[in-house]
Protein backbone atom coordinates (compact mmCIF):
# COMPACT_ATOMS: atom_id res chain seq x y z
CA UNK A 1 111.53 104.11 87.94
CA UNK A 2 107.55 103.10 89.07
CA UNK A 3 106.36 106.66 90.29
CA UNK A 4 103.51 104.74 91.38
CA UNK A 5 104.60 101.64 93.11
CA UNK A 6 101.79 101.09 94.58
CA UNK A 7 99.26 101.29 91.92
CA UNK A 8 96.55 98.27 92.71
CA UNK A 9 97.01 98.36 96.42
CA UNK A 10 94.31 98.92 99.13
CA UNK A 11 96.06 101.13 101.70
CA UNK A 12 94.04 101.39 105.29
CA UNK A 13 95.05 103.99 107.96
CA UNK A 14 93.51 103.84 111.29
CA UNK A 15 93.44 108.03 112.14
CA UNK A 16 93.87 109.17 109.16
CA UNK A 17 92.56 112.39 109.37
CA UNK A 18 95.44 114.33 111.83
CA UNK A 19 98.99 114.21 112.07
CA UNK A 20 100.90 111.15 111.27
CA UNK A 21 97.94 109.30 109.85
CA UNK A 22 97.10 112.25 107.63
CA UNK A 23 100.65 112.17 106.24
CA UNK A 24 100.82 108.52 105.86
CA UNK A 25 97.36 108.38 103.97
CA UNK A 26 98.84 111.21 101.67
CA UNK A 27 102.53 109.29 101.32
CA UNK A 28 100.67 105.93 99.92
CA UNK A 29 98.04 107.54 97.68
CA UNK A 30 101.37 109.65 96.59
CA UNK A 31 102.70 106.09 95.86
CA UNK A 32 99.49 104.83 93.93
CA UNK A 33 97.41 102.76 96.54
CA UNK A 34 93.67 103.38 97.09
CA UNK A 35 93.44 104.68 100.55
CA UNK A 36 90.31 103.74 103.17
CA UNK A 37 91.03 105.49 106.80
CA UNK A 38 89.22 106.17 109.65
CA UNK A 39 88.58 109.04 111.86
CA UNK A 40 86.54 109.27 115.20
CA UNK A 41 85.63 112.45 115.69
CA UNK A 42 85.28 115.06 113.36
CA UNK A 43 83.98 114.87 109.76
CA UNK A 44 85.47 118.05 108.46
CA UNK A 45 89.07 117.02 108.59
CA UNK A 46 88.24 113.68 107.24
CA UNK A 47 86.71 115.41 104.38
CA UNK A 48 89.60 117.51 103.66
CA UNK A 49 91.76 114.15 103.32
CA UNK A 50 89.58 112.74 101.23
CA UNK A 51 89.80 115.95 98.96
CA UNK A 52 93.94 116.41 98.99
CA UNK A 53 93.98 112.22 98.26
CA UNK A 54 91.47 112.56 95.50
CA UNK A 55 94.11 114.70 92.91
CA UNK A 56 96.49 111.97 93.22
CA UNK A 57 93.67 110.30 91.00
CA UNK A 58 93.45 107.27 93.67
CA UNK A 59 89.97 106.10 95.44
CA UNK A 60 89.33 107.46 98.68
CA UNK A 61 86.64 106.91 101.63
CA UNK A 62 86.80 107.72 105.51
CA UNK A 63 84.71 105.67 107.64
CA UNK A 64 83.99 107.21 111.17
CA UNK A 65 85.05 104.25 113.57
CA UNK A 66 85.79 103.90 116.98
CA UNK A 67 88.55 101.37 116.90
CA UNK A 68 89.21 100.57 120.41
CA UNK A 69 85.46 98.93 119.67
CA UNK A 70 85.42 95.66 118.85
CA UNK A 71 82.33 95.70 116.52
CA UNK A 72 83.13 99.04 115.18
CA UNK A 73 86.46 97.54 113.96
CA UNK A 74 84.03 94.26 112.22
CA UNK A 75 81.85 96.92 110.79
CA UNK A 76 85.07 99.16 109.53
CA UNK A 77 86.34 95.90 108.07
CA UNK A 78 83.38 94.56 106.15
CA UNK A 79 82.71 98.00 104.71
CA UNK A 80 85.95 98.65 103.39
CA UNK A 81 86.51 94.95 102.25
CA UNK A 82 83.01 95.87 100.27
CA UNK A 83 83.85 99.37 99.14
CA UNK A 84 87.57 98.47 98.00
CA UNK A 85 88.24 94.65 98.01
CA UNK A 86 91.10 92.95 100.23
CA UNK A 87 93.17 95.61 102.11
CA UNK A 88 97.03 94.69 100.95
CA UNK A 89 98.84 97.68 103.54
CA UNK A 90 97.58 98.45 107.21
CA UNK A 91 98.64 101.52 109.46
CA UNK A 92 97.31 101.93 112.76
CA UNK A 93 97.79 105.44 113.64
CA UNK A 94 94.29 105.85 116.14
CA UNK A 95 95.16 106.89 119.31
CA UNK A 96 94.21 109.48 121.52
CA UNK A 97 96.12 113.29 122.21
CA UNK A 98 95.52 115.59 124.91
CA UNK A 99 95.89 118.74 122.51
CA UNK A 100 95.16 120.79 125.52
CA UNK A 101 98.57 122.48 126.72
């Protein structure tokens, strides 16, 4: 069995840095595929991702995007099409918590 089924594929989670997005971006780079996410706020968590992703041996990047922005998401896209080639798997995990209970 293909422990990395997933070898060759661009992976791109929207909030990839937290929660669900975090996990997902770990699960594919698990799998093989190259992982681009973004994250909005916060720089530190995104860097941690990138870090954990990296000993799977896959490429990694965070791009800080606002993707409820229209040209943010054009920007996000050219830059990752750039940095990785054509995305093959897309996530959208983005979305917005009220953490405060």
């Amino acid at each position: 069995m293909n422990s990395t089924p997933l070898q060759g594929r661009i992976g791109l989670v929207t909030g990839g840095s937290r929660g669900i997005g975090r996990a997902i971006a770990s699960a594919l780079a698990e799998a093989g595929a190259d992982i681009a996410f973004t994250y909005n706020n916060g720089k530190a968590p995104a860097d941690d991702v990138c870090a954990e992703v990296g000993k799977t041996g896959v490429r990694c990047k965070a791009y800080k995007a606002n993707i409820a922005e229209p040209e943010q998401v054009n920007i996000l896209a050219e830059s990752v099409r750039k940095d990785f080639g054509n995305v093959s798997i897309i996530v959208n995990c983005a979305g917005i918590t009220n953490d405060k209970s």
